[in-house]
C-alpha atoms as a PDB file:
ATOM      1  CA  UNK A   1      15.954 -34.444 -43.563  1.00  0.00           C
ATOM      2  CA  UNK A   2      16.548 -30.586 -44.494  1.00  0.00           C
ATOM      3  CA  UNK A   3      19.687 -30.565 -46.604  1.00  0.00           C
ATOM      4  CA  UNK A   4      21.535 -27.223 -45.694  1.00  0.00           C
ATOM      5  CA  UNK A   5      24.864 -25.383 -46.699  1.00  0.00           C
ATOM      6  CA  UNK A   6      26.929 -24.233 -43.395  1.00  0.00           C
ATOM      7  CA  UNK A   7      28.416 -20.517 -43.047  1.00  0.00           C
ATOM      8  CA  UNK A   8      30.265 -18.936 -40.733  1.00  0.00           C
ATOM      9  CA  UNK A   9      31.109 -15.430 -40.110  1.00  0.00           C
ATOM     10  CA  UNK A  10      34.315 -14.645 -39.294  1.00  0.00           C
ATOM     11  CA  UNK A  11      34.470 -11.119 -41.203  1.00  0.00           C
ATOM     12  CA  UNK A  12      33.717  -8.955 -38.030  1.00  0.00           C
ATOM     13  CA  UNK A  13      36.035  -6.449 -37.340  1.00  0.00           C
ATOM     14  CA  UNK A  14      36.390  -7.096 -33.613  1.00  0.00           C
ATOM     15  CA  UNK A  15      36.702  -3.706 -32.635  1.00  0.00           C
ATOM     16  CA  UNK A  16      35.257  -4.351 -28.618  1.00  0.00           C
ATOM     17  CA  UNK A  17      37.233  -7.340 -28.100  1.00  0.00           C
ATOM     18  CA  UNK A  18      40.530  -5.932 -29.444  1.00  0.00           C
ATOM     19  CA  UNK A  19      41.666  -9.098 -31.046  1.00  0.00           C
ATOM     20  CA  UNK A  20      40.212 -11.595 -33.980  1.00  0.00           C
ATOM     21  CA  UNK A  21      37.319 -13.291 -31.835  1.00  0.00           C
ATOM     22  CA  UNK A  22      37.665 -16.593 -34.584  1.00  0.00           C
ATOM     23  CA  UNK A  23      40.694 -17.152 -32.626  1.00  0.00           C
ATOM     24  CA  UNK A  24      40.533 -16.957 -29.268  1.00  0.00           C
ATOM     25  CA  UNK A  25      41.114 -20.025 -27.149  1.00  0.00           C
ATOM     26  CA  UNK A  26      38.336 -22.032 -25.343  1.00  0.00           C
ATOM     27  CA  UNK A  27      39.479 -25.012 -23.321  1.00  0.00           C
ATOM     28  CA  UNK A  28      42.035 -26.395 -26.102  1.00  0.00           C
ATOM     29  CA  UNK A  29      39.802 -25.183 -29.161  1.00  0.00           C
ATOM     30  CA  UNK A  30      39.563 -21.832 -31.013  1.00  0.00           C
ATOM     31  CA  UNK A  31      35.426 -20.560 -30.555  1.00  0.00           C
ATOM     32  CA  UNK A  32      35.701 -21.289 -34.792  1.00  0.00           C
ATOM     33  CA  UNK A  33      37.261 -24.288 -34.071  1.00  0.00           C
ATOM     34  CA  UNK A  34      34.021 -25.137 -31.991  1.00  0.00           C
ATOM     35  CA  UNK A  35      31.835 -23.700 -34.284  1.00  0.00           C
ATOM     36  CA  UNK A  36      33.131 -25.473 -37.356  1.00  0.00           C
ATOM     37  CA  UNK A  37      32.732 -29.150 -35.374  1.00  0.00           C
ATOM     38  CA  UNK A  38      28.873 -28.505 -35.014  1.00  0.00           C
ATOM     39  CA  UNK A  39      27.984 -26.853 -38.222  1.00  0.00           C
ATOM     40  CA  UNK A  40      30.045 -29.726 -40.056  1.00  0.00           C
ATOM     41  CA  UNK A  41      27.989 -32.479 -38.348  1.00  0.00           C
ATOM     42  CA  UNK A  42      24.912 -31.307 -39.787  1.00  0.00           C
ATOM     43  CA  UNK A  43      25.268 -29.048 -42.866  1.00  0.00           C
ATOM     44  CA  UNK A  44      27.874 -29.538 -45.662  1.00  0.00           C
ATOM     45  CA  UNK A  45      29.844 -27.927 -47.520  1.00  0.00           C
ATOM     46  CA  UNK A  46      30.445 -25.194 -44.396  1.00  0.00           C
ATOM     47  CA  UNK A  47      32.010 -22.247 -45.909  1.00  0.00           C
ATOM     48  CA  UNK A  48      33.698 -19.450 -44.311  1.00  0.00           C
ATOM     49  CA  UNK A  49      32.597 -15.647 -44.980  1.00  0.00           C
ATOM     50  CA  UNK A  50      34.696 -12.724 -44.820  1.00  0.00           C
ATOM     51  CA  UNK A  51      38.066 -14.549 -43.623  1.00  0.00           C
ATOM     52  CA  UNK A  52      40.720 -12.240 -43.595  1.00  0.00           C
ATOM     53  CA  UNK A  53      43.042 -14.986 -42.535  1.00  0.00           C
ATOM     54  CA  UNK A  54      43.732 -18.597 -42.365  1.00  0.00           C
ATOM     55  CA  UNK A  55      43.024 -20.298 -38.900  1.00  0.00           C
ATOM     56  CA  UNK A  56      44.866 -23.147 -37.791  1.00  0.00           C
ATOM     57  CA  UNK A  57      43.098 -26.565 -37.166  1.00  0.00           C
ATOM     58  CA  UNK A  58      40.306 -25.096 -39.666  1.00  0.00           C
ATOM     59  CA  UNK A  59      40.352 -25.837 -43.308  1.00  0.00           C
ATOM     60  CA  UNK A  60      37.448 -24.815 -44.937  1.00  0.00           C
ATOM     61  CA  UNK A  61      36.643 -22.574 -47.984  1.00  0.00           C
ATOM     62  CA  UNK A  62      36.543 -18.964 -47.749  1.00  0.00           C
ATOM     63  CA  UNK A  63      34.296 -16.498 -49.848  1.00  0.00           C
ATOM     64  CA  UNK A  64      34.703 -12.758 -49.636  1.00  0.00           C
ATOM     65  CA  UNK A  65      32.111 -10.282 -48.348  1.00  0.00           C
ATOM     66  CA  UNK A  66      30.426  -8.710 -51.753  1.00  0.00           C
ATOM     67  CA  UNK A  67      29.956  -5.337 -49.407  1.00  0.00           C
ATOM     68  CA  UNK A  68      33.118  -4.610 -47.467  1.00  0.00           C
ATOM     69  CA  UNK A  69      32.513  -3.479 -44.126  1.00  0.00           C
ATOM     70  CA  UNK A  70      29.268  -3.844 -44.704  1.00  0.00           C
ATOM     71  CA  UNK A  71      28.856  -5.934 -41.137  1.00  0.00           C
ATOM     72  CA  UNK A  72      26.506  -8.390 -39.976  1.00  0.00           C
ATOM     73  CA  UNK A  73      23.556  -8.320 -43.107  1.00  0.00           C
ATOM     74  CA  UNK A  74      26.956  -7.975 -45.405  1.00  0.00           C
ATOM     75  CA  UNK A  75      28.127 -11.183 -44.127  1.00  0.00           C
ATOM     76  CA  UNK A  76      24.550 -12.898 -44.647  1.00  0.00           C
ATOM     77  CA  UNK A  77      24.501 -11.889 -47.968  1.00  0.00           C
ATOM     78  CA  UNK A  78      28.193 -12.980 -49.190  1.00  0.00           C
ATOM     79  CA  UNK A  79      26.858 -16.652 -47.769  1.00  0.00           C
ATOM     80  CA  UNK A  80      24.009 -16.441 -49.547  1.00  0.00           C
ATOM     81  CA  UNK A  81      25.191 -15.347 -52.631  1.00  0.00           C
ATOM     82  CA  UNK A  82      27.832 -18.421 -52.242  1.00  0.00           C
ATOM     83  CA  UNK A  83      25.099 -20.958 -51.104  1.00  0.00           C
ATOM     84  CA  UNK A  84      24.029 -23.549 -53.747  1.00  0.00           C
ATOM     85  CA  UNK A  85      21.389 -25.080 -51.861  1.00  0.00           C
ATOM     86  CA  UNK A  86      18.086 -23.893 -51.277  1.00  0.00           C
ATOM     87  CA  UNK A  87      18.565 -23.334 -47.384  1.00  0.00           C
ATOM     88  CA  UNK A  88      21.880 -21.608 -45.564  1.00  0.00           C
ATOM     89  CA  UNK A  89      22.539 -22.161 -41.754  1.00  0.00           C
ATOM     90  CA  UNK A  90      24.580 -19.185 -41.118  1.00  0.00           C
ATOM     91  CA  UNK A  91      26.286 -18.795 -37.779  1.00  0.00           C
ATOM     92  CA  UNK A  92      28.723 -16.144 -36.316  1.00  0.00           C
ATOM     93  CA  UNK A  93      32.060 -17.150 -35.273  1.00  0.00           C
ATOM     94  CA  UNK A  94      31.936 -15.561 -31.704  1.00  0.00           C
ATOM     95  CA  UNK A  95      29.268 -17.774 -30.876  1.00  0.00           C
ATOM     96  CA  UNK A  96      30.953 -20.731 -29.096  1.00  0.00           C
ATOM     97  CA  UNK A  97      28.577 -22.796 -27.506  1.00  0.00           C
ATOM     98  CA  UNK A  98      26.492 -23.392 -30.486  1.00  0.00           C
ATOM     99  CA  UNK A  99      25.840 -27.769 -30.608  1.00  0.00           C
ATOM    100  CA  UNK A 100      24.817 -29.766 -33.206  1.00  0.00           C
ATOM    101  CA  UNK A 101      21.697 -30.326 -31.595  1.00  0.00           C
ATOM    102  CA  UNK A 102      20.432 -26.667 -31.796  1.00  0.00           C
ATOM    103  CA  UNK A 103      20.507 -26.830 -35.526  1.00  0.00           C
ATOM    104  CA  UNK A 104      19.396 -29.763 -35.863  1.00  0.00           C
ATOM    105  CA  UNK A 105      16.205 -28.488 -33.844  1.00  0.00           C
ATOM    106  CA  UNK A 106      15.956 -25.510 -36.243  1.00  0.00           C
ATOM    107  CA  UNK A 107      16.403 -27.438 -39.422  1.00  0.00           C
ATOM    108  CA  UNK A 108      13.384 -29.056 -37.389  1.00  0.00           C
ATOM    109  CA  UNK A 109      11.419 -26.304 -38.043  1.00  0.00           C
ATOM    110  CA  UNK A 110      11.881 -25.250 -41.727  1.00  0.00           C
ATOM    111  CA  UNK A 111       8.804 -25.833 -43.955  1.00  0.00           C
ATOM    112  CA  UNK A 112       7.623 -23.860 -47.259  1.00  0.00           C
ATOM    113  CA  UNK A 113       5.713 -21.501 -45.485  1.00  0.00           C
ATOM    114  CA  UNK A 114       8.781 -19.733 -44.016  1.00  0.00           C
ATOM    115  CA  UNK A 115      11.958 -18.046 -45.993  1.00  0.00           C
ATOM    116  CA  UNK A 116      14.063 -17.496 -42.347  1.00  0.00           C
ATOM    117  CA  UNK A 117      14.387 -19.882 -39.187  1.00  0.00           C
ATOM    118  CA  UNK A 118      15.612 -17.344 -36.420  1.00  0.00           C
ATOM    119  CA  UNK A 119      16.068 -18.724 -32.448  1.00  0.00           C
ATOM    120  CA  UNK A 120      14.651 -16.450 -29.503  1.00  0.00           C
ATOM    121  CA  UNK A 121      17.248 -16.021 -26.752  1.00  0.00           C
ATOM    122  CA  UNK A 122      16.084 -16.094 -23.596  1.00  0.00           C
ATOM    123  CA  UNK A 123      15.919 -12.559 -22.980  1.00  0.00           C
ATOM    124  CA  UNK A 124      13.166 -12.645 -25.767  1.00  0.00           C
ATOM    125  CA  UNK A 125      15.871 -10.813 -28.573  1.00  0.00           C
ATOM    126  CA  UNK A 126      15.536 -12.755 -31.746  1.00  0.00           C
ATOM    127  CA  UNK A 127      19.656 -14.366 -32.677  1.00  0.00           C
ATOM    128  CA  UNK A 128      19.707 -13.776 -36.162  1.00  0.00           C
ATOM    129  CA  UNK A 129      23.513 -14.682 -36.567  1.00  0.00           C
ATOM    130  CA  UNK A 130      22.477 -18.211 -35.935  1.00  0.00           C
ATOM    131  CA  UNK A 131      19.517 -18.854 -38.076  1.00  0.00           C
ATOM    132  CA  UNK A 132      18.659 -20.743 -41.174  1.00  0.00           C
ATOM    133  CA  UNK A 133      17.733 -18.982 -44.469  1.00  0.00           C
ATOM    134  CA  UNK A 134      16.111 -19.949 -47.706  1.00  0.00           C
ATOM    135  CA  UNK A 135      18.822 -18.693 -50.093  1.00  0.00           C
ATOM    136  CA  UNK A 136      16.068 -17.127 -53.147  1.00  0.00           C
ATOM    137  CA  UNK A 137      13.872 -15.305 -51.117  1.00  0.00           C
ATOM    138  CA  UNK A 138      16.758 -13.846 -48.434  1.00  0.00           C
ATOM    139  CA  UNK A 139      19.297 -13.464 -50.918  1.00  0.00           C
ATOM    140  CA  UNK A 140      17.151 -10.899 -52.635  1.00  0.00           C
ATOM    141  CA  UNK A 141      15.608  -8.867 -50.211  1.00  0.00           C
ATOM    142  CA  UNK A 142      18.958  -8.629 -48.533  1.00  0.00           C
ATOM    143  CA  UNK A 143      20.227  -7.060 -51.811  1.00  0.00           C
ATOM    144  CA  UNK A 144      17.208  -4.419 -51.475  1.00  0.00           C
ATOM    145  CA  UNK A 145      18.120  -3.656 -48.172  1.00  0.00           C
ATOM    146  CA  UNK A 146      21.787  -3.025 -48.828  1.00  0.00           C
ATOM    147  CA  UNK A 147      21.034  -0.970 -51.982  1.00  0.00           C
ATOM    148  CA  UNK A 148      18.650   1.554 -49.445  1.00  0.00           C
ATOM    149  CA  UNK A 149      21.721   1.625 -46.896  1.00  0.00           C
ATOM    150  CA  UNK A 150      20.356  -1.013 -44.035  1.00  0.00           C
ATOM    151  CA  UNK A 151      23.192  -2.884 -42.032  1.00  0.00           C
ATOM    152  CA  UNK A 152      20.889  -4.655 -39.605  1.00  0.00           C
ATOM    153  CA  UNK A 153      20.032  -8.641 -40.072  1.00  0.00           C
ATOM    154  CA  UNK A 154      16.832  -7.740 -38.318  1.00  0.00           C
ATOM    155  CA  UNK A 155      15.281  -5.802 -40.945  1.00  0.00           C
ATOM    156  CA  UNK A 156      15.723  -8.699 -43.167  1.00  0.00           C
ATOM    157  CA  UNK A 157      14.078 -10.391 -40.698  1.00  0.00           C
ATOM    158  CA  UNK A 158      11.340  -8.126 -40.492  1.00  0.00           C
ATOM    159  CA  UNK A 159      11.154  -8.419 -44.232  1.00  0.00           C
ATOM    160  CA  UNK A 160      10.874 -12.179 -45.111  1.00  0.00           C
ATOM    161  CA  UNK A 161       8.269 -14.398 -43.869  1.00  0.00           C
ATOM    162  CA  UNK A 162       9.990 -15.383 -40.681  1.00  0.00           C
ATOM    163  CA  UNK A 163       9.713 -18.150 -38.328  1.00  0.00           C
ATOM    164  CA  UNK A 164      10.583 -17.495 -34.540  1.00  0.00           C
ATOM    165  CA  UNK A 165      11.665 -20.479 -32.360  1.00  0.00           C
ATOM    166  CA  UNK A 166      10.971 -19.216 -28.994  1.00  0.00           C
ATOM    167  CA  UNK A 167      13.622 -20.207 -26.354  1.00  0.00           C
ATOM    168  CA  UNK A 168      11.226 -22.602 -24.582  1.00  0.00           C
ATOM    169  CA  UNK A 169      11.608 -24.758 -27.577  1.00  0.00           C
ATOM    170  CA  UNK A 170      15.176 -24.855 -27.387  1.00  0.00           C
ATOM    171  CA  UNK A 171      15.762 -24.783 -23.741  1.00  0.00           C
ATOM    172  CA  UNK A 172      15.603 -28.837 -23.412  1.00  0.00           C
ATOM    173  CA  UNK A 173      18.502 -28.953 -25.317  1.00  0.00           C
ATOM    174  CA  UNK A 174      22.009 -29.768 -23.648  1.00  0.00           C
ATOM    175  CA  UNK A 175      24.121 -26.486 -23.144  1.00  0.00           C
ATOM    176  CA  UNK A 176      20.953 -24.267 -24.078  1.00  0.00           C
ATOM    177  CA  UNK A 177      21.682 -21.992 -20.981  1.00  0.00           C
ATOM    178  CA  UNK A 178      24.818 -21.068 -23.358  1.00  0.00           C
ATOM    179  CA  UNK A 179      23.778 -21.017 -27.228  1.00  0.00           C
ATOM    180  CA  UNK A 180      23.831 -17.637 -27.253  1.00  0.00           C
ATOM    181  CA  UNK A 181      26.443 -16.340 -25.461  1.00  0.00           C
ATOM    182  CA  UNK A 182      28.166 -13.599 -27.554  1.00  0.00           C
ATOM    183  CA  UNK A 183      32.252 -13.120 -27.571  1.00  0.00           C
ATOM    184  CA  UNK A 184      32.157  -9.623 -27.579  1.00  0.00           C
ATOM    185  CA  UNK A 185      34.116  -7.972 -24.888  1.00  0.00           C
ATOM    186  CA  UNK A 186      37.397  -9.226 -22.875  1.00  0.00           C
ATOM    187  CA  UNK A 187      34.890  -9.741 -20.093  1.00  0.00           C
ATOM    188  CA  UNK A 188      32.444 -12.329 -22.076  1.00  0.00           C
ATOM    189  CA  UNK A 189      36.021 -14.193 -23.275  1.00  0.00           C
ATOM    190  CA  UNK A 190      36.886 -14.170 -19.352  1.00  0.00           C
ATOM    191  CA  UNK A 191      33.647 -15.626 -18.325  1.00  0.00           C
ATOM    192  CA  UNK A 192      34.118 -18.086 -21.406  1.00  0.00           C
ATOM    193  CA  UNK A 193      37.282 -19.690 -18.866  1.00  0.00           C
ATOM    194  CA  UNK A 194      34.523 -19.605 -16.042  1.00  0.00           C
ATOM    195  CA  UNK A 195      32.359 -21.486 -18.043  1.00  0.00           C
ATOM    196  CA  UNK A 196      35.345 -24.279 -19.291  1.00  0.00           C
ATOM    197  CA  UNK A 197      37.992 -23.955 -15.864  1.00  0.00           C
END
């Protein structure tokens, strides 16, 4: 079994929802709160990146970002500049129906031949905010990336031997329809309540 450090991104600075995505309220749970019960079941320690607060009914260690502001490929790197073990499972905060049983599919899929484990969604766009990461070989080439002024995970992606886990090997999995729904906007939180009435 892979053995994997958790993070989770909760750095963001929320600018199209209005309010700190971490906390907003799903059916009883904060979308960390959710995120923190499935990462925990499988990876360990889980860290959080970038906190800029302290969330109630989560207590987990925080690490800065190295790169303020630096968004998305920021966050990645502050995990994997934390991470101790050889792979990271990093996973944004504003994704709520993440489930145990989706990383547990991509730790599935790690083998030597590969440095990042990225999901496909559905519409075919790779999730790279979900995705598992060998810590040497990322943690590096993200620092190149930053240092020439890239803020996009996908160039890293681009720039690491990658492995892409298309959706139809995901889609058996209980709650797939959801894994990738994004808490960006007031309307995704709204159709969140659809989703748990």
């Amino acid at each position: 079994m892979l053995d994997v450090e958790g993070f989770i991104l909760v750095g963001g600075a929320s600018r199209r929802m209005g309010t700190d995505k971490a906390a907003l309220m799903i059916a009883g749970r904060t979308s960390l709160e959710r995120v923190a019960a499935a990462l925990s079941a499988t990876a360990s320690p889980v860290t959080l990146v970038g906190a800029r607060r302290s969330y109630d009914g989560v207590s987990l260690e925080n690490v800065p970002d190295v790169h303020e502001r630096w968004g998305a490929l920021g966050g990645i790197h502050a995990a994997l500049t934390a991470a101790k073990k050889d792979w990271a499972l990093i996973v944004a905060c504003d994704l709520p129906f993440v489930t145990t049983e989706l990383f547990e599919r991509l730790k599935s899929f790690a083998g030597e031949g590969f440095d990042a484990i990225v999901p496909i969604q559905s519409d075919g766009r790779p999730q790279p905010l979900c995705a598992l990461y060998r810590r040497d070989a990322c943690l590096g080439e993200t620092e190149k990336l930053i240092a020439a002024g890239e803020h996009t995970p996908r160039a890293l992606l681009a720039n690491v031997r990658t492995l892409r886990v298309e959706f139809t090997e995901l889609n058996d999995l209980p709650g797939a329809q959801n894994f990738f729904f994004n808490l960006n906007t007031a309307a995704d939180f709204e159709q969140t309540q659809e989703l748990f009435p």
